[in-house]
Protein backbone atom coordinates (compact mmCIF):
# COMPACT_ATOMS: atom_id res chain seq x y z
CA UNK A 1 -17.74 10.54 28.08
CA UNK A 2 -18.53 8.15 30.89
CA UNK A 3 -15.96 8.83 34.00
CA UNK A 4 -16.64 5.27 34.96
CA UNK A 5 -15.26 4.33 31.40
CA UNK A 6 -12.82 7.46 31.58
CA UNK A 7 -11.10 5.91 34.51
CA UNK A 8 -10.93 2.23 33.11
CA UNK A 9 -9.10 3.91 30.40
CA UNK A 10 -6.80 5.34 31.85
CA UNK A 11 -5.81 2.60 33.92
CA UNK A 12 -5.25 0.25 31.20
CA UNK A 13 -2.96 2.85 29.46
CA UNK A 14 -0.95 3.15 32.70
CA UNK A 15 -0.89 -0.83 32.54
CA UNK A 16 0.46 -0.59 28.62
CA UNK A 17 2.55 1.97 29.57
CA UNK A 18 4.56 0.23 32.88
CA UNK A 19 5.20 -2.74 31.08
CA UNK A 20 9.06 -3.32 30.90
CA UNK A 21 10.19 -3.34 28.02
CA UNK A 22 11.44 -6.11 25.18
CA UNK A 23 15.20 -5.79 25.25
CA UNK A 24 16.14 -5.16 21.66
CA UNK A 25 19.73 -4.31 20.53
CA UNK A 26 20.10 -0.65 18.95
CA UNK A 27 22.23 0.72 16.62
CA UNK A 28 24.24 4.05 15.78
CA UNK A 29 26.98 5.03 13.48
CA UNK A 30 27.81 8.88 13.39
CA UNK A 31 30.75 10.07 10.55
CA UNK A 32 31.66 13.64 11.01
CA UNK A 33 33.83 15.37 8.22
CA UNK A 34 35.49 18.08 9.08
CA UNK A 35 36.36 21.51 7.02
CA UNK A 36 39.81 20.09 6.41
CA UNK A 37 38.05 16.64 4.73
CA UNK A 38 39.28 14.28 7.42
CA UNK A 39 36.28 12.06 9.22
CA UNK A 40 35.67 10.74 12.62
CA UNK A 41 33.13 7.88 13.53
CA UNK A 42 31.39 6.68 16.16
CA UNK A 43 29.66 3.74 16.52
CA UNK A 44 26.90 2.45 19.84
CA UNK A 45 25.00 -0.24 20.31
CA UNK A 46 22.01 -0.27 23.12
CA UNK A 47 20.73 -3.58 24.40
CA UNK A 48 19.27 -4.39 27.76
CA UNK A 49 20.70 -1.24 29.56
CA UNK A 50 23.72 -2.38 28.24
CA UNK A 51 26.13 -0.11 26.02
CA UNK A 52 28.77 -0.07 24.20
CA UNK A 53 30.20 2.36 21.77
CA UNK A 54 33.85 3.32 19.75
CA UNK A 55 35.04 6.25 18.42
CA UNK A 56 37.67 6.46 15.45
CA UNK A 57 39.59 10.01 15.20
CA UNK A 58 41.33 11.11 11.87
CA UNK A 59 44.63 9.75 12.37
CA UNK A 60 43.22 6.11 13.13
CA UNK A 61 43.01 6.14 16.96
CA UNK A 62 40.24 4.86 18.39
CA UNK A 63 38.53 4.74 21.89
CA UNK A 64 35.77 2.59 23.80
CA UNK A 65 33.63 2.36 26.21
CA UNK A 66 31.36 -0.66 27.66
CA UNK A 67 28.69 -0.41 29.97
CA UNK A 68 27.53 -3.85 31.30
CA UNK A 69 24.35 -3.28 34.05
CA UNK A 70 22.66 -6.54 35.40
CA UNK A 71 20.97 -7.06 38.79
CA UNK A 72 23.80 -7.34 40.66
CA UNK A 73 25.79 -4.19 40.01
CA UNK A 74 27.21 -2.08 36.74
CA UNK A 75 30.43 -2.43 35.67
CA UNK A 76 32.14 0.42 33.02
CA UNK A 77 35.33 -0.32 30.89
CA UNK A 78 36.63 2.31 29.05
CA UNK A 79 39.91 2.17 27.15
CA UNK A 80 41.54 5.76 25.45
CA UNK A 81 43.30 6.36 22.42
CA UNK A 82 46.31 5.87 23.90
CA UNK A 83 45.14 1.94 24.61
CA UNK A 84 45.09 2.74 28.49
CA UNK A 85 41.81 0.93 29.85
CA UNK A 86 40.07 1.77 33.17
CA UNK A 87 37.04 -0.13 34.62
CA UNK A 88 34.54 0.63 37.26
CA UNK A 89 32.56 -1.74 39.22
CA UNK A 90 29.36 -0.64 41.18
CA UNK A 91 27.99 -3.68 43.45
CA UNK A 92 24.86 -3.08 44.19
CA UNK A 93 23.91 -4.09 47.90
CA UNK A 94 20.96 -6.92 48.42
């Protein structure tokens, strides 16, 4: 193979392949069943860096946690079974 056309190859893949990409929302949902026949679930959804996902136990509690990330900083929310919610803020310096 040509090197000339080797190289040119290569450097449009590397193009392709730096691209950002589209941001398009994706989805999970998990169910576990345990040996005793009771389920859990857990559900996420990806989009832009962003996430945010809940998880159901057996006995009905559930717990989340949302990640929001933009150009200015991240900020995390998470809130336990117990309904308690904690959120952290990263700024991110100019």
């Amino acid at each position: 193979m040509n090197p000339l056309f080797s190289l040119t190859l290569a450097a449009a893949l590397a193009a392709v392949a730096l691209q950002p990409d589209v941001a398009q929302a994706r989805e999970r949902q998990s169910t576990i069943t345990g040996a005793n026949g009771k389920t859990a679930t857990r559900n996420v959804v990806r989009a832009g860096g962003d996430v945010s996902s809940s998880t159901t136990l057996p006995n009905g509690k559930t717990s989340s946690r949302v990640v929001d990330r933009s150009a200015s900083g991240t900020t995390a929310t998470v809130t336990g079974p117990n309904g308690k919610t904690a959120t952290r803020t990263v700024v991110r310096q100019p």
